[in-house]
C-alpha atoms as a PDB file:
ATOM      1  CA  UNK A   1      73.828 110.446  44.689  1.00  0.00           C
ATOM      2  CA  UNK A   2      72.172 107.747  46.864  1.00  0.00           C
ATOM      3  CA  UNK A   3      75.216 105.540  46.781  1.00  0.00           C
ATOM      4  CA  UNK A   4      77.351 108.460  47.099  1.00  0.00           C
ATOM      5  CA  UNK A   5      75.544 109.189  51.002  1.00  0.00           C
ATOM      6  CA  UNK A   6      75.802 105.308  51.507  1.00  0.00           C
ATOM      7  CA  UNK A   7      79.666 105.357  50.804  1.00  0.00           C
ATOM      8  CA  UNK A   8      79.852 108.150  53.168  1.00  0.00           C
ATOM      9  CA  UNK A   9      78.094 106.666  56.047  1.00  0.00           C
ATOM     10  CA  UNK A  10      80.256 103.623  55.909  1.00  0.00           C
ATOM     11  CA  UNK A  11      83.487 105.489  55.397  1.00  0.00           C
ATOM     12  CA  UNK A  12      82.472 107.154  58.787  1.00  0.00           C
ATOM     13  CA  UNK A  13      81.365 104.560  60.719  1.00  0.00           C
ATOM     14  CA  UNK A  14      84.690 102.865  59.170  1.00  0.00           C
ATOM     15  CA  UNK A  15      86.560 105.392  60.702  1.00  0.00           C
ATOM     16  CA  UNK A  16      84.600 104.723  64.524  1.00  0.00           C
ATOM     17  CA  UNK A  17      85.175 101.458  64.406  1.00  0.00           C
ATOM     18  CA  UNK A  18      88.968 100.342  65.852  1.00  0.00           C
ATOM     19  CA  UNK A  19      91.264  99.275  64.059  1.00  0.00           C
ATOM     20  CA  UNK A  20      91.720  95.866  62.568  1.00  0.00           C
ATOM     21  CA  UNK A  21      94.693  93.669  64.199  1.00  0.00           C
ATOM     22  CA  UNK A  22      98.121  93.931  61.691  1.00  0.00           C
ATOM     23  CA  UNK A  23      98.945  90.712  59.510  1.00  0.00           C
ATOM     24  CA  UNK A  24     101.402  87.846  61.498  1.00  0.00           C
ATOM     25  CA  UNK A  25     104.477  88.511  63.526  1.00  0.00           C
ATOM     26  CA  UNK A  26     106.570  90.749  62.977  1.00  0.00           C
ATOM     27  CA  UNK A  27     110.576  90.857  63.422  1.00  0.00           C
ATOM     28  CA  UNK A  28     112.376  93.301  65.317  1.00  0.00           C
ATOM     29  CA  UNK A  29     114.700  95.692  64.048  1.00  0.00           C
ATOM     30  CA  UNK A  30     118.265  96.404  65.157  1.00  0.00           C
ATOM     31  CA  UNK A  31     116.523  99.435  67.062  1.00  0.00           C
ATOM     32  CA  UNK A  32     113.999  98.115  68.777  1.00  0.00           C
ATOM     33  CA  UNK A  33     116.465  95.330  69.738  1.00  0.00           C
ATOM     34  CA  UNK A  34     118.661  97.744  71.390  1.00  0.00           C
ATOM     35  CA  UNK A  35     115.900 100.031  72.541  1.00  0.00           C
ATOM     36  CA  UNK A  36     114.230  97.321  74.383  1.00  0.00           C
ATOM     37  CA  UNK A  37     117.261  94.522  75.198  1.00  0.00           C
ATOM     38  CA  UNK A  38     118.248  91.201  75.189  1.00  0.00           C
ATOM     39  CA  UNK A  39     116.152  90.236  78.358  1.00  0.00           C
ATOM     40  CA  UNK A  40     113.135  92.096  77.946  1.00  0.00           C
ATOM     41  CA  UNK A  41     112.962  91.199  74.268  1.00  0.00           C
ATOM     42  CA  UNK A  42     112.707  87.119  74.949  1.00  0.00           C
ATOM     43  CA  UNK A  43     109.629  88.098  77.434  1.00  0.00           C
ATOM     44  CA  UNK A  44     107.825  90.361  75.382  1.00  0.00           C
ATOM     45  CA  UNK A  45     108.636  87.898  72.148  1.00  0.00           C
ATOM     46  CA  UNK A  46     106.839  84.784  73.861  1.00  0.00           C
ATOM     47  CA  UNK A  47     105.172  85.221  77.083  1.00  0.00           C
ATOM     48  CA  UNK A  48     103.648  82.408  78.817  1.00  0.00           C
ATOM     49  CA  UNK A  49     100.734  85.044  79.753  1.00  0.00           C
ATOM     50  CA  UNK A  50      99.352  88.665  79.170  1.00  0.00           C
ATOM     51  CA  UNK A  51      97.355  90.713  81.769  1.00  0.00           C
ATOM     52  CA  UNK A  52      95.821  93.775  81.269  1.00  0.00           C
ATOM     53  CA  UNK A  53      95.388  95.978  84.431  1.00  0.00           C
ATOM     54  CA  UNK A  54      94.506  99.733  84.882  1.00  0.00           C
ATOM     55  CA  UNK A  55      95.967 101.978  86.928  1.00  0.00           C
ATOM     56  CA  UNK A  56      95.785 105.136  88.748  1.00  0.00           C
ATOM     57  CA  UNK A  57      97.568 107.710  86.005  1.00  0.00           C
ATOM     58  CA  UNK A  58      99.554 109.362  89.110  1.00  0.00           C
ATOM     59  CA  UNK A  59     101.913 107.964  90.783  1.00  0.00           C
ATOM     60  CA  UNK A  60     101.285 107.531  94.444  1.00  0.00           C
ATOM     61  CA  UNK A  61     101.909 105.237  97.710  1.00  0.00           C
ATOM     62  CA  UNK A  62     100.510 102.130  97.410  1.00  0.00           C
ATOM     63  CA  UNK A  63     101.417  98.793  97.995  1.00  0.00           C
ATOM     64  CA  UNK A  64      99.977  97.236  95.173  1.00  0.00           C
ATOM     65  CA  UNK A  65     101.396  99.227  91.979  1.00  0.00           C
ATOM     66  CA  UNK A  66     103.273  98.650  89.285  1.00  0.00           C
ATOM     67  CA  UNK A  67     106.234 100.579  88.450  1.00  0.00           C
ATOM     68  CA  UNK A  68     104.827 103.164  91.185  1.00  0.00           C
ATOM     69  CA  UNK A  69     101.330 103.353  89.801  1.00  0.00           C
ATOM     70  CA  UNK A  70      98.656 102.386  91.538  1.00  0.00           C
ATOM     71  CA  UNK A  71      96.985  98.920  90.442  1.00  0.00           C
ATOM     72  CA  UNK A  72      92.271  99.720  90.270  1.00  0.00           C
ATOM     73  CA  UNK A  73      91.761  97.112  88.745  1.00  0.00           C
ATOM     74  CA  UNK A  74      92.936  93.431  87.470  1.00  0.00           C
ATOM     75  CA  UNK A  75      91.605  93.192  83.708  1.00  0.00           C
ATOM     76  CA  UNK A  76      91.341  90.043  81.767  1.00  0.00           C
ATOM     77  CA  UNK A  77      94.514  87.986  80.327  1.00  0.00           C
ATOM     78  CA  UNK A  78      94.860  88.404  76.609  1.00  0.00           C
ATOM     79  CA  UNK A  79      93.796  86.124  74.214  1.00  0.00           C
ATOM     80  CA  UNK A  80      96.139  84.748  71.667  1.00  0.00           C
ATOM     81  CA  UNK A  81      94.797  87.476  69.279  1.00  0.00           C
ATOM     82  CA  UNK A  82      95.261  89.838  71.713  1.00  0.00           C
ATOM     83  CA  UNK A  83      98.588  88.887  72.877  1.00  0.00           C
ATOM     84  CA  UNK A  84      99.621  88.770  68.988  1.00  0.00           C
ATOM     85  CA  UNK A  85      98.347  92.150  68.441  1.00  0.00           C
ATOM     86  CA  UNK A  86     100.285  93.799  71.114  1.00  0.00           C
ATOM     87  CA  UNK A  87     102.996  92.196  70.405  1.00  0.00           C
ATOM     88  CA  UNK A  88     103.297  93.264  67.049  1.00  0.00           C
ATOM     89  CA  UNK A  89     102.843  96.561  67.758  1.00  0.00           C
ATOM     90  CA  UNK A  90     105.439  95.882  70.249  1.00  0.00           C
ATOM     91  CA  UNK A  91     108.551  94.590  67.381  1.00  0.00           C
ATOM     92  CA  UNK A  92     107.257  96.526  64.841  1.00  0.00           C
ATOM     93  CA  UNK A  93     110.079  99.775  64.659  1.00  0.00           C
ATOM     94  CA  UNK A  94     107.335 101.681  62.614  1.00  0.00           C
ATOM     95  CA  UNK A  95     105.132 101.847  66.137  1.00  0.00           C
ATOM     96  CA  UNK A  96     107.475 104.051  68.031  1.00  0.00           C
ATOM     97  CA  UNK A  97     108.746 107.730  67.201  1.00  0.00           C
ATOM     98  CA  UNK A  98     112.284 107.340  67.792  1.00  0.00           C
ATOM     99  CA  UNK A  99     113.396 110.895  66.294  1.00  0.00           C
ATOM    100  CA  UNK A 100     110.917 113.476  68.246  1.00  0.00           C
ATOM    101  CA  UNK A 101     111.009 113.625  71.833  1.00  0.00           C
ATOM    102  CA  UNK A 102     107.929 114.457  74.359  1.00  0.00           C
ATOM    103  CA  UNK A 103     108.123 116.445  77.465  1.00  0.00           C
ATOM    104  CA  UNK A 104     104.515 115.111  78.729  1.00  0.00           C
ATOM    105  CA  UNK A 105     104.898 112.964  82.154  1.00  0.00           C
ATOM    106  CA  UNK A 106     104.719 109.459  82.321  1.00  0.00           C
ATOM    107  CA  UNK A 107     100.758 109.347  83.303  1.00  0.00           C
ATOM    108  CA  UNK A 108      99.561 106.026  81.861  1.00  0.00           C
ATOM    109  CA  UNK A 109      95.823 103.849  83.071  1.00  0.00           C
ATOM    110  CA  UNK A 110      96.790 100.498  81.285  1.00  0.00           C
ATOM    111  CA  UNK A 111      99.577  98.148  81.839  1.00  0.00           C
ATOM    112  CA  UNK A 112     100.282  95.117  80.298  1.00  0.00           C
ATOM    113  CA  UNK A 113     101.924  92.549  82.248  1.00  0.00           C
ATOM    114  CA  UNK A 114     103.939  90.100  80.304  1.00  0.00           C
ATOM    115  CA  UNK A 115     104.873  86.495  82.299  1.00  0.00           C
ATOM    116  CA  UNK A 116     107.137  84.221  80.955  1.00  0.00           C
ATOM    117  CA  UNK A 117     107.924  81.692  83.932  1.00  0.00           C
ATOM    118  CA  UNK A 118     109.710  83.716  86.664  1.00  0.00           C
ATOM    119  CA  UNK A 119     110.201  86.812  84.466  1.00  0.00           C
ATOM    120  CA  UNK A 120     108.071  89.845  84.419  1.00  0.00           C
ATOM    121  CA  UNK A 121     108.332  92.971  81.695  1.00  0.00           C
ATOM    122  CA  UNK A 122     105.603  95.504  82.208  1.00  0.00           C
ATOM    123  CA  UNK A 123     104.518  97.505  79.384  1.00  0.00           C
ATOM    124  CA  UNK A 124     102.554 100.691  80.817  1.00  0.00           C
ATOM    125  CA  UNK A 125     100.317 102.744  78.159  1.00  0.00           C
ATOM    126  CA  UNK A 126      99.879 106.390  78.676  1.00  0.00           C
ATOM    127  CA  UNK A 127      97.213 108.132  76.123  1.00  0.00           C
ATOM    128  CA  UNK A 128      97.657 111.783  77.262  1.00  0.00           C
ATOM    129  CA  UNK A 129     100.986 111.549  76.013  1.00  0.00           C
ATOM    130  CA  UNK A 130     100.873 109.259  73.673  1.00  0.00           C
ATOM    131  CA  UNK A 131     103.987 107.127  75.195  1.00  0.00           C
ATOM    132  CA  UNK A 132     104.788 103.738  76.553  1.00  0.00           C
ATOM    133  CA  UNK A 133     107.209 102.923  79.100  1.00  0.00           C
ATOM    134  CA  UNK A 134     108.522  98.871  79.057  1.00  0.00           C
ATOM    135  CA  UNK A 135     110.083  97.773  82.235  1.00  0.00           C
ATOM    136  CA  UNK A 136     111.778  94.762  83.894  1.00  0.00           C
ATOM    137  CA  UNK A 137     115.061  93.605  84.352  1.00  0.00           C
ATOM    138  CA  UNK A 138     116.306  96.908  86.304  1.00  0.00           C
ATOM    139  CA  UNK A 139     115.618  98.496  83.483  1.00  0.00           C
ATOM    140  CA  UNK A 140     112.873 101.384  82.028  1.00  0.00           C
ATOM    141  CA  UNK A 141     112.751 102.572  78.440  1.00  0.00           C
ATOM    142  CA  UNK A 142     110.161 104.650  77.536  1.00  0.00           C
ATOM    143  CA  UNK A 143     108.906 106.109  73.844  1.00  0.00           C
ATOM    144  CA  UNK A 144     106.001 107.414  71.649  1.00  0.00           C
ATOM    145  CA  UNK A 145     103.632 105.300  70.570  1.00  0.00           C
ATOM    146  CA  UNK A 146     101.859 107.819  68.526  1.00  0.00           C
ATOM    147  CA  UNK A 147     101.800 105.834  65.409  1.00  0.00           C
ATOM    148  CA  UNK A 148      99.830 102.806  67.193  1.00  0.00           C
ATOM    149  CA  UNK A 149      97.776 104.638  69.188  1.00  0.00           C
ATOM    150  CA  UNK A 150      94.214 103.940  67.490  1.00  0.00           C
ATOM    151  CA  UNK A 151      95.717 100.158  67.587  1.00  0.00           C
ATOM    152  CA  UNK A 152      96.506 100.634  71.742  1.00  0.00           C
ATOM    153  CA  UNK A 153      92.949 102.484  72.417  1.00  0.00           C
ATOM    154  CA  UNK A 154      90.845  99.929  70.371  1.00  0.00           C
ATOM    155  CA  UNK A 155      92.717  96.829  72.273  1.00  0.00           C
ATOM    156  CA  UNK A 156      92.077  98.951  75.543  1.00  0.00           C
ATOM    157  CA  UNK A 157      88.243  99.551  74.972  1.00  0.00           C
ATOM    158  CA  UNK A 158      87.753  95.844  74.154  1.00  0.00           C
ATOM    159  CA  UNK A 159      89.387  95.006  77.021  1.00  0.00           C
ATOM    160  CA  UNK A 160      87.915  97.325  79.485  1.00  0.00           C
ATOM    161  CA  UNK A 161      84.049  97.419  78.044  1.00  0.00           C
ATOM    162  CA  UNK A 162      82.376  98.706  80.930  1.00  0.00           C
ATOM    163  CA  UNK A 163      84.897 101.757  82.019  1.00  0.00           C
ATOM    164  CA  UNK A 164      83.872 104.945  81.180  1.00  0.00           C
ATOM    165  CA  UNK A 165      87.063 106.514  80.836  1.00  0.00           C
ATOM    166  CA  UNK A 166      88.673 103.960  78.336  1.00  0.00           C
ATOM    167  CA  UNK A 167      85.513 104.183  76.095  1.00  0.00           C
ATOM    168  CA  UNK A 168      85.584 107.745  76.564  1.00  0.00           C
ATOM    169  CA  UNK A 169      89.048 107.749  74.700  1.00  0.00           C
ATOM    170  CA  UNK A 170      89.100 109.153  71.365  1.00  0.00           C
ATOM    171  CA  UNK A 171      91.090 107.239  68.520  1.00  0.00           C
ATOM    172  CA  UNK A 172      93.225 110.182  67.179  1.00  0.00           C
ATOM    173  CA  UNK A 173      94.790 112.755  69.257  1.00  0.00           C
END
C-alpha cells in the first residue's frame, strides 16, 4: 500500500510536469508539404533564428504587430532544443487535425518568428482554440494543433516564466 500512494504521487506530478521534447527530426509528409509549401517549408525546416514573442490575442491597430496582432512583448530566441522541438512538432503530420474543422477565431498570445536570411515565416499559437496559423510568403494556412498542445504550452511556459497568463495555461483542454 505504501508504494502503491508513492506510484500515485509520481504518476501525478508526472502528469504536471510538461512534456518531454519528441526524439530527432522528423520528415514531412506529402500533407504537410502541401499544407504548408515549398517556400515556407525551407524556412521553417532550417532557420537561421527562432523568436518567441507574445501578443495581444485581438487583433487591433498597431504598428508593431505581426500578422495584425499586436507585438507586448519580445521573448527570448530559441535554443537549439527549442528550435528542434518546435520544429518537429511543426513536420510531424500527426500534430495537426487535418479532418475536423474549428469555428473558434484566430486569437493567439505567442508567435514564433522563424529567420532564415531575408525570409520570414511566422508561426502564431492560439490556445483558446487550439490552432496555429503559419504565415509568410503571401500566404496564411491555418490548422489544429490539438494533438501538440501540452508540447506548445510547456515550450510557452518555459519560455515566458514570469507571465501569469502563460503559466496560468492548463496542459489539456
Amino acid at each position: 500500500m505504501k508504494y502503491m500512494s508513492a506510484f500515485l504521487a509520481l504518476a501525478l506530478i508526472a502528469c504536471q510536469s510538461p512534456p518531454k521534447p519528441r526524439g530527432g527530426p522528423v520528415e514531412p509528409t506529402q500533407k504537410v508539404k502541401t499544407f504548408l509549401g515549398e517556400k515556407m517549408l525551407k524556412v521553417l525546416q532550417a532557420p537561421d533564428s527562432v523568436q518567441a514573442i507574445q501578443v495581444e490575442p485581438r487583433a487591433g491597430v498597431s504598428l508593431e504587430n505581426i500578422e495584425g496582432f499586436k507585438i507586448l512583448n519580445r521573448g527570448p530566441m530559441l535554443s537549439a532544443e527549442q528550435t528542434g522541438l518546435l520544429k518537429s512538432l511543426i513536420m510531424d503530420e500527426k500534430s495537426y487535425d487535418f479532418v475536423n474543422v474549428k469555428r473558434h477565431p484566430m486569437d493567439p498570445i505567442i508567435a514564433y518568428q522563424f529567420k532564415k536570411g531575408t525570409d520570414t515565416v511566422n508561426v502564431l499559437v492560439s490556445f483558446a482554440g487550439n490552432l496555429w496559423q503559419f504565415s509568410g510568403f503571401d500566404q496564411k494556412s491555418i490548422e489544429d494543433n490539438d494533438p501538440v498542445r501540452a508540447y506548445l504550452v510547456g515550450l510557452a511556459k518555459e519560455l515566458f516564466p514570469k507571465d501569469k497568463e502563460i503559466q496560468a495555461l492548463e496542459v489539456k483542454q
